[in-house]
PDB file of N, CA and C in Angstrom:
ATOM      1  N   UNK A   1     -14.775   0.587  -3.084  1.00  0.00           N
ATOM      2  CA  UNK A   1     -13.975   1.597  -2.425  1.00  0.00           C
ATOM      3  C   UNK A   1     -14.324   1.570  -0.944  1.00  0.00           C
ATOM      4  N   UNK A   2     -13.382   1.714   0.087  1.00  0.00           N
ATOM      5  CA  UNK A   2     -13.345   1.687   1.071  1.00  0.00           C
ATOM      6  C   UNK A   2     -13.591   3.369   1.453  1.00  0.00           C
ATOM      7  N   UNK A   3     -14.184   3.130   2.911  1.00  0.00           N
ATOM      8  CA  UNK A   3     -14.388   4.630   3.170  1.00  0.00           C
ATOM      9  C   UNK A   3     -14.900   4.722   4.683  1.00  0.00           C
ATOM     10  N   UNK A   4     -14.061   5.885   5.476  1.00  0.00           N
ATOM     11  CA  UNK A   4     -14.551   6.018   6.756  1.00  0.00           C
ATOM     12  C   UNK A   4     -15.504   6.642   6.811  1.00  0.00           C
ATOM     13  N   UNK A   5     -16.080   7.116   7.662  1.00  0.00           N
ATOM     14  CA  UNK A   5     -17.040   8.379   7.984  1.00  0.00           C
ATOM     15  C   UNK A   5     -17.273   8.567   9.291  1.00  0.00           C
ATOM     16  N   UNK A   6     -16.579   9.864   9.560  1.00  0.00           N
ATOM     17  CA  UNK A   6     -16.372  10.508  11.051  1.00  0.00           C
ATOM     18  C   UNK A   6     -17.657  11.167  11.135  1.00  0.00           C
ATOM     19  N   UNK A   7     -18.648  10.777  12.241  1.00  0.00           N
ATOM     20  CA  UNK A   7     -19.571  11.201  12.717  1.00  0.00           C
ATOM     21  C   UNK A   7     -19.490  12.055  13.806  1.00  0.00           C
ATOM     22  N   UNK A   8     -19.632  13.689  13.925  1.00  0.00           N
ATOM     23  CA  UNK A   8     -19.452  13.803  14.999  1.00  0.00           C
ATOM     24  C   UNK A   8     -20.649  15.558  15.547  1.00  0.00           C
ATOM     25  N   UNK A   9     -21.160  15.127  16.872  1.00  0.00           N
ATOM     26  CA  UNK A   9     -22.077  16.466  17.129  1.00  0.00           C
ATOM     27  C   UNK A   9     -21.996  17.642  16.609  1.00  0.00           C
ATOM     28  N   UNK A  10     -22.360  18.236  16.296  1.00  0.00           N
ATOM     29  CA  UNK A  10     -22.738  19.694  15.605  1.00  0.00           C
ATOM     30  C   UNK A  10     -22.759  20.335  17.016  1.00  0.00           C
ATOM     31  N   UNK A  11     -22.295  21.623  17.711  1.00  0.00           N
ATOM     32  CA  UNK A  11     -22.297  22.243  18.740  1.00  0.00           C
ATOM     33  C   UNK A  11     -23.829  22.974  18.844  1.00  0.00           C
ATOM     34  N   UNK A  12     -24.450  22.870  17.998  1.00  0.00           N
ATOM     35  CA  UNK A  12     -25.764  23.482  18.281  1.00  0.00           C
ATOM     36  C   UNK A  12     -26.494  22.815  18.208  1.00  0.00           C
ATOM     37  N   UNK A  13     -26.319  21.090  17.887  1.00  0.00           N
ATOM     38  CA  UNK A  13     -27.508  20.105  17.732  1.00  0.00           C
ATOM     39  C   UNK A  13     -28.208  20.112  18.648  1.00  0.00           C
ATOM     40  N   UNK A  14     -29.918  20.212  18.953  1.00  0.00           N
ATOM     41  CA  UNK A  14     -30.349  20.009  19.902  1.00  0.00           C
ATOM     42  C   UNK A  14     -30.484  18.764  20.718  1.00  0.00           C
ATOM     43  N   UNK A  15     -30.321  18.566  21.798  1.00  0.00           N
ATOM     44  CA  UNK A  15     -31.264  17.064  22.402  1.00  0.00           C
ATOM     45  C   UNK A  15     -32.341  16.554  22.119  1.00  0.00           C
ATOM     46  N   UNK A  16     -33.211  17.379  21.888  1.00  0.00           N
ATOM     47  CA  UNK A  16     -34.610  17.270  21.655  1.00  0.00           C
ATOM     48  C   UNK A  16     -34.860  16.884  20.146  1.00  0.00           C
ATOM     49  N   UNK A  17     -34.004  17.426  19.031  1.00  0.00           N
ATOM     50  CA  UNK A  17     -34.089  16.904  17.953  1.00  0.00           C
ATOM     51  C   UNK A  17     -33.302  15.611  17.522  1.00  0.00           C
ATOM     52  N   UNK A  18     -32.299  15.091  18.678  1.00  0.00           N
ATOM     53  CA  UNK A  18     -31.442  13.742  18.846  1.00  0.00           C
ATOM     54  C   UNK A  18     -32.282  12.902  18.837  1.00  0.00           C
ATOM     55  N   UNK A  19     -33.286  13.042  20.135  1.00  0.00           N
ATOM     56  CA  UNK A  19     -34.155  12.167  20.820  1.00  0.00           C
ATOM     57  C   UNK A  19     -34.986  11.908  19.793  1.00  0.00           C
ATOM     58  N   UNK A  20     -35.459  12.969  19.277  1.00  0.00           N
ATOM     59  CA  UNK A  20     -36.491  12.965  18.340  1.00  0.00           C
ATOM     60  C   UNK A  20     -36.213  11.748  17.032  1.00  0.00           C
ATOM     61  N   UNK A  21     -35.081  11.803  16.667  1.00  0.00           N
ATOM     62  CA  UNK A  21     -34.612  11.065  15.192  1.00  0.00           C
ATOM     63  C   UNK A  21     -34.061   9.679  15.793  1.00  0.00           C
ATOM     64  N   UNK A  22     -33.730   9.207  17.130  1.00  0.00           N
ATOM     65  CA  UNK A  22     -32.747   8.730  17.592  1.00  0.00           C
ATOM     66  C   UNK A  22     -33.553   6.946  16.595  1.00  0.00           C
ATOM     67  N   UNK A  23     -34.771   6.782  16.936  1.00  0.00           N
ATOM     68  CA  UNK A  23     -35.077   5.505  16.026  1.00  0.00           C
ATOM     69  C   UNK A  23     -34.616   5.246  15.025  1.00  0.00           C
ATOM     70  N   UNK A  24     -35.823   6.424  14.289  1.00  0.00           N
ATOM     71  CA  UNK A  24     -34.898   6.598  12.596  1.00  0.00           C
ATOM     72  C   UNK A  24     -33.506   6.690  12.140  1.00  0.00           C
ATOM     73  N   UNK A  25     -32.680   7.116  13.106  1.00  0.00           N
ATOM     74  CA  UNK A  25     -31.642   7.090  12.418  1.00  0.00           C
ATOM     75  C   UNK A  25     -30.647   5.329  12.753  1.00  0.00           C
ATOM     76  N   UNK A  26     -30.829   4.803  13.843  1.00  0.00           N
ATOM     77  CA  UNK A  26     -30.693   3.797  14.167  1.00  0.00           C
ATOM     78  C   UNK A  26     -31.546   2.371  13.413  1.00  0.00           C
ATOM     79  N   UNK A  27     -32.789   3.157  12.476  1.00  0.00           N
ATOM     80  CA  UNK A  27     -33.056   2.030  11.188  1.00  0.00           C
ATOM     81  C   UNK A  27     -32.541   2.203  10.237  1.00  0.00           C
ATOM     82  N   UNK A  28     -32.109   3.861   9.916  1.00  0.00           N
ATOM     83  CA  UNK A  28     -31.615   3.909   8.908  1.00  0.00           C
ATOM     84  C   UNK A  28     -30.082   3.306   8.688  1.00  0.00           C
ATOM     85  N   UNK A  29     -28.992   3.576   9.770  1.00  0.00           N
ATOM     86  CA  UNK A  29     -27.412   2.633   9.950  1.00  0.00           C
ATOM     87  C   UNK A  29     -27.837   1.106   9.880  1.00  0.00           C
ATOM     88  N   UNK A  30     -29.234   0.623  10.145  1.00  0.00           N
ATOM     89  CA  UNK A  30     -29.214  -0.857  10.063  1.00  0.00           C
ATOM     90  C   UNK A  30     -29.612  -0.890   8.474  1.00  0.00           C
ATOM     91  N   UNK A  31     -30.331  -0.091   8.054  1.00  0.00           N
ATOM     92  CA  UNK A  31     -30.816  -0.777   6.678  1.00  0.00           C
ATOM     93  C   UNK A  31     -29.154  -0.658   5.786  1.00  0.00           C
ATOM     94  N   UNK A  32     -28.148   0.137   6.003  1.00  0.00           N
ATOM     95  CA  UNK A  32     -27.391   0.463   5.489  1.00  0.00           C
ATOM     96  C   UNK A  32     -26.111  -1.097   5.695  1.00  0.00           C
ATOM     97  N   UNK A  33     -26.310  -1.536   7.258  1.00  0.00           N
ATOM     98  CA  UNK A  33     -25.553  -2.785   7.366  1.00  0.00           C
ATOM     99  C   UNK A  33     -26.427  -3.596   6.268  1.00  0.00           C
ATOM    100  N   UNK A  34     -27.768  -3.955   6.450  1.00  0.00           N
ATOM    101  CA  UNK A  34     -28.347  -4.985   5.709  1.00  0.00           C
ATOM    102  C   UNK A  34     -27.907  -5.004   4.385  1.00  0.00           C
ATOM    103  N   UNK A  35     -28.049  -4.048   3.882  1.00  0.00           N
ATOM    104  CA  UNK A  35     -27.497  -3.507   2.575  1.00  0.00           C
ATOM    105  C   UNK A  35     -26.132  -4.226   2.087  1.00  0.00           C
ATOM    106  N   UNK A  36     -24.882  -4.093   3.002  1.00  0.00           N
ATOM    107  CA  UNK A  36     -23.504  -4.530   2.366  1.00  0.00           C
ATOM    108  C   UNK A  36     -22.875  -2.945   2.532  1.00  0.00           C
ATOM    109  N   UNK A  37     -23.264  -2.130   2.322  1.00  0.00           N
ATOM    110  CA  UNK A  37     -22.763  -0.909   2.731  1.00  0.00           C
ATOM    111  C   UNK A  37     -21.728  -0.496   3.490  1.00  0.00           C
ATOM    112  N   UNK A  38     -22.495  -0.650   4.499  1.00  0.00           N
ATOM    113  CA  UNK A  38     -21.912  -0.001   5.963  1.00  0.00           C
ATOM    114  C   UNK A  38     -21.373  -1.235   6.344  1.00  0.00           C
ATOM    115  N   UNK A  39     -20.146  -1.558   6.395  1.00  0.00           N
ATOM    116  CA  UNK A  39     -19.496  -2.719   7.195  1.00  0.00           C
ATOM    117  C   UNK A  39     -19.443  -2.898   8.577  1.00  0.00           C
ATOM    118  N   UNK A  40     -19.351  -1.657   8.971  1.00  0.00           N
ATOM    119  CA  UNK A  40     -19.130  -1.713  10.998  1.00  0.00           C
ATOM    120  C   UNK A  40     -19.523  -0.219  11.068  1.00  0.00           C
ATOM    121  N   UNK A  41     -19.976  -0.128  12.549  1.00  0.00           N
ATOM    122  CA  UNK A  41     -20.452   0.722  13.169  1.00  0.00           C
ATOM    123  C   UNK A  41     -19.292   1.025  14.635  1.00  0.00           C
ATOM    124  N   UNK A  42     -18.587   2.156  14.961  1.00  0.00           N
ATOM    125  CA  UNK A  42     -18.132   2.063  16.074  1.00  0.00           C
ATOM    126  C   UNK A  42     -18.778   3.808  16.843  1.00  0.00           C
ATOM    127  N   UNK A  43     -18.440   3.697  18.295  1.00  0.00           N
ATOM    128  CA  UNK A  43     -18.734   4.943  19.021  1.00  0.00           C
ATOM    129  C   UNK A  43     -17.258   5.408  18.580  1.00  0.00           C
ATOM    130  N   UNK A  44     -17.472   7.107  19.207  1.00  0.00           N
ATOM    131  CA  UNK A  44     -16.091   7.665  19.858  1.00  0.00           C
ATOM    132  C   UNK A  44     -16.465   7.963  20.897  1.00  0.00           C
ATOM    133  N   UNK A  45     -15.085   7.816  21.790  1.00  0.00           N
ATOM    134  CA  UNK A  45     -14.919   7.832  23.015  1.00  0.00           C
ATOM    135  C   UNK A  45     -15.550   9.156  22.993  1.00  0.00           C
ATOM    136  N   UNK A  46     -15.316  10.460  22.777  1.00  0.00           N
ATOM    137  CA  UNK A  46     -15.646  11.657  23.155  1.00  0.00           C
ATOM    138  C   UNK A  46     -17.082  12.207  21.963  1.00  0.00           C
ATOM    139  N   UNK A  47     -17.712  10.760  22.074  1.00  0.00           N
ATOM    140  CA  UNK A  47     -18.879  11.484  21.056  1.00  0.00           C
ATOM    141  C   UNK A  47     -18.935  11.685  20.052  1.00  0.00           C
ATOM    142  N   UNK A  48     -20.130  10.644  18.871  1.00  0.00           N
ATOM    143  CA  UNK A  48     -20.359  10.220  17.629  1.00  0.00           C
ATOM    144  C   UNK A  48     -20.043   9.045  17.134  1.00  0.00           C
ATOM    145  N   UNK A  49     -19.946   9.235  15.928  1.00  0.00           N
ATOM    146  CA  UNK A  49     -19.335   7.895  15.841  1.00  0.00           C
ATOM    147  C   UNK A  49     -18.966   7.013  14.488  1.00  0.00           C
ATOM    148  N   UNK A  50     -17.939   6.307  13.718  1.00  0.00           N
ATOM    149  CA  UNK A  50     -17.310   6.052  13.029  1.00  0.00           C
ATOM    150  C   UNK A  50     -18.121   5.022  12.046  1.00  0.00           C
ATOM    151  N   UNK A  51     -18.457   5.242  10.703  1.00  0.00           N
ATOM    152  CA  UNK A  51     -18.930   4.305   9.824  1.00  0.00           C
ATOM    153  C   UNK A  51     -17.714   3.824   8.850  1.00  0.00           C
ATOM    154  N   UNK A  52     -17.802   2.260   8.604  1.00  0.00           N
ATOM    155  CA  UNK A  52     -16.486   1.742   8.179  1.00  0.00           C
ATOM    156  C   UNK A  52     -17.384   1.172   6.818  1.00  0.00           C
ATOM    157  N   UNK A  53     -17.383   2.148   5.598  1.00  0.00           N
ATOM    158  CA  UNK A  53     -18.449   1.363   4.415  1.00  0.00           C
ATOM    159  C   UNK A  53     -17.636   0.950   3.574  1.00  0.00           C
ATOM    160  N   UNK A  54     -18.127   0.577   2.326  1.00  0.00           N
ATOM    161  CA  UNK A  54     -17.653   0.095   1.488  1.00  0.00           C
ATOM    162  C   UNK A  54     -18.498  -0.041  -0.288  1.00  0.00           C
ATOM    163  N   UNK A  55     -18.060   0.916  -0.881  1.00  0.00           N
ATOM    164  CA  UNK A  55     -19.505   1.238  -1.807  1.00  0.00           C
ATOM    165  C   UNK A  55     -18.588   0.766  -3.306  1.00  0.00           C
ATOM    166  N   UNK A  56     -19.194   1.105  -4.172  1.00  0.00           N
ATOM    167  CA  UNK A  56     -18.468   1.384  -5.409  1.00  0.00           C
ATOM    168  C   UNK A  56     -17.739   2.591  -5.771  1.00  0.00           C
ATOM    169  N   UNK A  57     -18.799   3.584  -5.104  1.00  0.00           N
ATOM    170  CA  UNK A  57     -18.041   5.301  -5.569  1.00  0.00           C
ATOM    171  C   UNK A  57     -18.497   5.823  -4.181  1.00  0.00           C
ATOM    172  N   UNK A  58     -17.513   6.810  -4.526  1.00  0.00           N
ATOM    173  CA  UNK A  58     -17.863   8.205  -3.507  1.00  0.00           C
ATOM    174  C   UNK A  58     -19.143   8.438  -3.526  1.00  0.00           C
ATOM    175  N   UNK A  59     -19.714   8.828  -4.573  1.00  0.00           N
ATOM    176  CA  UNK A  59     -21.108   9.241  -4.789  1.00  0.00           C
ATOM    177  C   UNK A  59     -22.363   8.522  -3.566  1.00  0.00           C
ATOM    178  N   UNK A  60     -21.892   7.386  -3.877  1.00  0.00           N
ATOM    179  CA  UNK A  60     -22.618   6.101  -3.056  1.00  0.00           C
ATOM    180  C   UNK A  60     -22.412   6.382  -1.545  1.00  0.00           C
ATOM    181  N   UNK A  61     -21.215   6.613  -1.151  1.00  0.00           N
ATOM    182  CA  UNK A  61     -21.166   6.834  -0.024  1.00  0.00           C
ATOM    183  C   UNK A  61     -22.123   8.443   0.864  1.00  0.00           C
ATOM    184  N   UNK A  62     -21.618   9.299   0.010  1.00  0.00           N
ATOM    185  CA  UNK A  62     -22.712  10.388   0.182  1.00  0.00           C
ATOM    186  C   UNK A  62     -23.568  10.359   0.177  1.00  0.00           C
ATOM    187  N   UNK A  63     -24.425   9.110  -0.378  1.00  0.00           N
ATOM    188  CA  UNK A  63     -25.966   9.268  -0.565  1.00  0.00           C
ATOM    189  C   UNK A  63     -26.196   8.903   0.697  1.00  0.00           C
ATOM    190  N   UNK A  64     -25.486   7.732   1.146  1.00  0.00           N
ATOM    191  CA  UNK A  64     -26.302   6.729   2.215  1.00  0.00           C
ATOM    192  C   UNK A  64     -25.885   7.962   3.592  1.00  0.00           C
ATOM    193  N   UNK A  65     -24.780   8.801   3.556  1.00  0.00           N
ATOM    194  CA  UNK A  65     -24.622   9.456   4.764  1.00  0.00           C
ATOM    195  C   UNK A  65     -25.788  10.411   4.815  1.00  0.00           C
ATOM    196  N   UNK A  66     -25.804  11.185   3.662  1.00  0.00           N
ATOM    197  CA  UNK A  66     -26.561  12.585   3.723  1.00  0.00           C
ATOM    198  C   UNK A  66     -28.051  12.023   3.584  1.00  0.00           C
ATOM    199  N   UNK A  67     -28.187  10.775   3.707  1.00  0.00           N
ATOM    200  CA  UNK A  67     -29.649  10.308   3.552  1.00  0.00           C
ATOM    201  C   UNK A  67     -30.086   9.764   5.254  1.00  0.00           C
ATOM    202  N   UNK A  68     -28.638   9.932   6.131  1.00  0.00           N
ATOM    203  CA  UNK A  68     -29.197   9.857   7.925  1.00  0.00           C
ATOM    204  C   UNK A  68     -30.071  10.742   8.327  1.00  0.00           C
ATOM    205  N   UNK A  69     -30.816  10.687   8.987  1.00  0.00           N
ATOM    206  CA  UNK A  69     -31.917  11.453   9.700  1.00  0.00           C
ATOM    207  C   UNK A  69     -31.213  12.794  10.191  1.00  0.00           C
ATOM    208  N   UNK A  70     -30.325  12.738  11.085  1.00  0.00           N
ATOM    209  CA  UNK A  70     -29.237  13.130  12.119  1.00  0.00           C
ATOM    210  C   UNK A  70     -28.283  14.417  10.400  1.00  0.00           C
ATOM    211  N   UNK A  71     -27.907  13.694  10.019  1.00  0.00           N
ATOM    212  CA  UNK A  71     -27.048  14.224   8.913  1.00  0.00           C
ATOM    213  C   UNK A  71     -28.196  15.327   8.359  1.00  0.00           C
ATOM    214  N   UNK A  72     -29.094  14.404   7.610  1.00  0.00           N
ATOM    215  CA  UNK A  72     -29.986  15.367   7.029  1.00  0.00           C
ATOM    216  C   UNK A  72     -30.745  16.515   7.486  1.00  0.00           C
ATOM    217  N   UNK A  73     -30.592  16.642   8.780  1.00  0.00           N
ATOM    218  CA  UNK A  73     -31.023  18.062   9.892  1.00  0.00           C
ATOM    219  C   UNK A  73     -30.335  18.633  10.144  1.00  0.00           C
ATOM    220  N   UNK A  74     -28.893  18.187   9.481  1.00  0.00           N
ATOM    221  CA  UNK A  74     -27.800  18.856   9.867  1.00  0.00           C
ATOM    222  C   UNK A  74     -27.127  19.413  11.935  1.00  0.00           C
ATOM    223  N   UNK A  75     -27.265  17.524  11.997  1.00  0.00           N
ATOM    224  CA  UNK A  75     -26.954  17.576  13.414  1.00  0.00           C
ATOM    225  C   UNK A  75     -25.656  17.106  13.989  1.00  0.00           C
ATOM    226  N   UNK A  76     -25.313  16.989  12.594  1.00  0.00           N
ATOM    227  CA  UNK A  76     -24.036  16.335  13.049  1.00  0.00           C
ATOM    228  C   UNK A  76     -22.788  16.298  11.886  1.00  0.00           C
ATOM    229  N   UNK A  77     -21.400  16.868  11.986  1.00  0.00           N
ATOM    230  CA  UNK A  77     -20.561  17.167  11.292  1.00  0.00           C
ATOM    231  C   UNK A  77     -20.007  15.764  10.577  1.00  0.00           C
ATOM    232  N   UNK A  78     -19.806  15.833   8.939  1.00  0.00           N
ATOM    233  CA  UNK A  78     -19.083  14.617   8.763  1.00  0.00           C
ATOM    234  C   UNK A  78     -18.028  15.333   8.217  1.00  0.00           C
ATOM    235  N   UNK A  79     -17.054  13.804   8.347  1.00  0.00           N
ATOM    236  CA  UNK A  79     -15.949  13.729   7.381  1.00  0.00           C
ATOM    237  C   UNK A  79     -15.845  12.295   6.393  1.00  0.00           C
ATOM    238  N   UNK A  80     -15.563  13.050   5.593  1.00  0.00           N
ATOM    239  CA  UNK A  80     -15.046  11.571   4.578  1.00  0.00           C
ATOM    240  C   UNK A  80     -13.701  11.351   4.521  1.00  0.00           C
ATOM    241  N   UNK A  81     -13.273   9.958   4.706  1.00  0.00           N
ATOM    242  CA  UNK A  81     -11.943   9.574   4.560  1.00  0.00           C
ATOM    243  C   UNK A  81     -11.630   8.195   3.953  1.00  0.00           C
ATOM    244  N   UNK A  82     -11.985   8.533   2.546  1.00  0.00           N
ATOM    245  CA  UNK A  82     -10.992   7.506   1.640  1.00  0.00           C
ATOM    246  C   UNK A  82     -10.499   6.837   1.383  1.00  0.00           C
ATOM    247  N   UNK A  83     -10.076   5.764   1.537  1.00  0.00           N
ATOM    248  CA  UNK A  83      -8.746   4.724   2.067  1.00  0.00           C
ATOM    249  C   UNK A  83      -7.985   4.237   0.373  1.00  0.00           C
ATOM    250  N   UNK A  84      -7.306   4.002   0.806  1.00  0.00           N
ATOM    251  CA  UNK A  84      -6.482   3.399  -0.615  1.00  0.00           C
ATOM    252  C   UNK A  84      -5.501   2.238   0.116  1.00  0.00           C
ATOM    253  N   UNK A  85      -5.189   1.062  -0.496  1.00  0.00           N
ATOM    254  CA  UNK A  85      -4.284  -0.015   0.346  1.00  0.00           C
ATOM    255  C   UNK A  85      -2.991   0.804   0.751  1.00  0.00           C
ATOM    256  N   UNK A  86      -2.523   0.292   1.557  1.00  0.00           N
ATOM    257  CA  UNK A  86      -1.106   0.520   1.980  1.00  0.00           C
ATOM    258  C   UNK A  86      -0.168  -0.102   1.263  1.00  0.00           C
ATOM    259  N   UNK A  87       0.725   0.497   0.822  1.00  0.00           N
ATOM    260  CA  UNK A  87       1.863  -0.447   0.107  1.00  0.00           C
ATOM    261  C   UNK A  87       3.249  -0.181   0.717  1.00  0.00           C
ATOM    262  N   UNK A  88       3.237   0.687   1.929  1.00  0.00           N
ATOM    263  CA  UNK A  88       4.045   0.993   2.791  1.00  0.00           C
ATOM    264  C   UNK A  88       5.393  -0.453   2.863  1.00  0.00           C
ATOM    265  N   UNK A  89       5.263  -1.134   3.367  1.00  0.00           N
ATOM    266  CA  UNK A  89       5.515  -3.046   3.474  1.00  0.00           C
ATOM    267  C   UNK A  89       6.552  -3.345   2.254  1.00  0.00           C
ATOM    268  N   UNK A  90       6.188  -2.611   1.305  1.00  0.00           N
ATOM    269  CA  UNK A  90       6.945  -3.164  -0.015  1.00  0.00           C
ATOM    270  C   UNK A  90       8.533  -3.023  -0.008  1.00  0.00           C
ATOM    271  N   UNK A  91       8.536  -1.951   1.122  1.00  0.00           N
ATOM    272  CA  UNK A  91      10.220  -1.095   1.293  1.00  0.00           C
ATOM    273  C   UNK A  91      11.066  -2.030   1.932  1.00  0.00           C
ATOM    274  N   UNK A  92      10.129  -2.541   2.443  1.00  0.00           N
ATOM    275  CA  UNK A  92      11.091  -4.445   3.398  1.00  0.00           C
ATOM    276  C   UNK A  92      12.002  -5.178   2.445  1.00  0.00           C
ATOM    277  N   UNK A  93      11.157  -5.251   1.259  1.00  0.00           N
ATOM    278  CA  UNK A  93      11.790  -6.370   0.294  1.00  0.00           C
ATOM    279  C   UNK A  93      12.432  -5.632  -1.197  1.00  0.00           C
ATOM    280  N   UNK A  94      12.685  -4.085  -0.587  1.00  0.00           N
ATOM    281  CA  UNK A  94      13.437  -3.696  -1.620  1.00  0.00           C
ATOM    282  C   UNK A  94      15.145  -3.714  -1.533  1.00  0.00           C
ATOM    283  N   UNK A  95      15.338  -3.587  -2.791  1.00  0.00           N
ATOM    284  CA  UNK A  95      16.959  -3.946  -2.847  1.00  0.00           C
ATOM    285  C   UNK A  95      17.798  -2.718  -1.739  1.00  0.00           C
ATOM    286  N   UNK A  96      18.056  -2.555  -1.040  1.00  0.00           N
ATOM    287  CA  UNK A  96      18.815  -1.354  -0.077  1.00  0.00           C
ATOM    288  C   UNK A  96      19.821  -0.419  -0.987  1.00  0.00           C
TER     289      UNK A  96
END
């Protein structure tokens, strides 16, 4: 299963507790590439930043998020977003 994950600041996260995790959480997104997991890593322009994974289940995906340093201090808001293929394309080659 494919799956995004919108990373993004918590309005009360501190700096000091950023700074603080900023290693750990930057071993923890690598052990997660090493893994097969986490496929890509991107920023957002306006702060945080986008995990592109790929697990078996949902479940899987929650573990590896809520198991970030950052996440687990609750410093930073996620979202999960799902993907399913597009089959949009198919309407091209239907009979009109």
């Amino acid at each position: 299963m494919k799956t995004v994950v919108i990373l993004t600041r918590r309005p009360d996260a501190a700096t000091d507790d950023l700074a603080r995790l900023h290693r750990a959480e930057l071993l923890a997104a690598w052990a997660g590439i090493a893994a097969g997991s986490v496929r890509a890593i991107h920023g957002l322009q306006e702060g945080g930043a986008v995990l592109e994974m790929e697990t078996s289940t949902m479940d899987e995906v929650k573990s590896f998020v809520e198991s970030l340093p950052y996440v687990d201090e609750a410093l930073l808001n996620v979202r999960y977003c799902p993907l399913k293929p597009f089959v949009g394309f198919a309407d091209l080659f239907a009979p009109a």
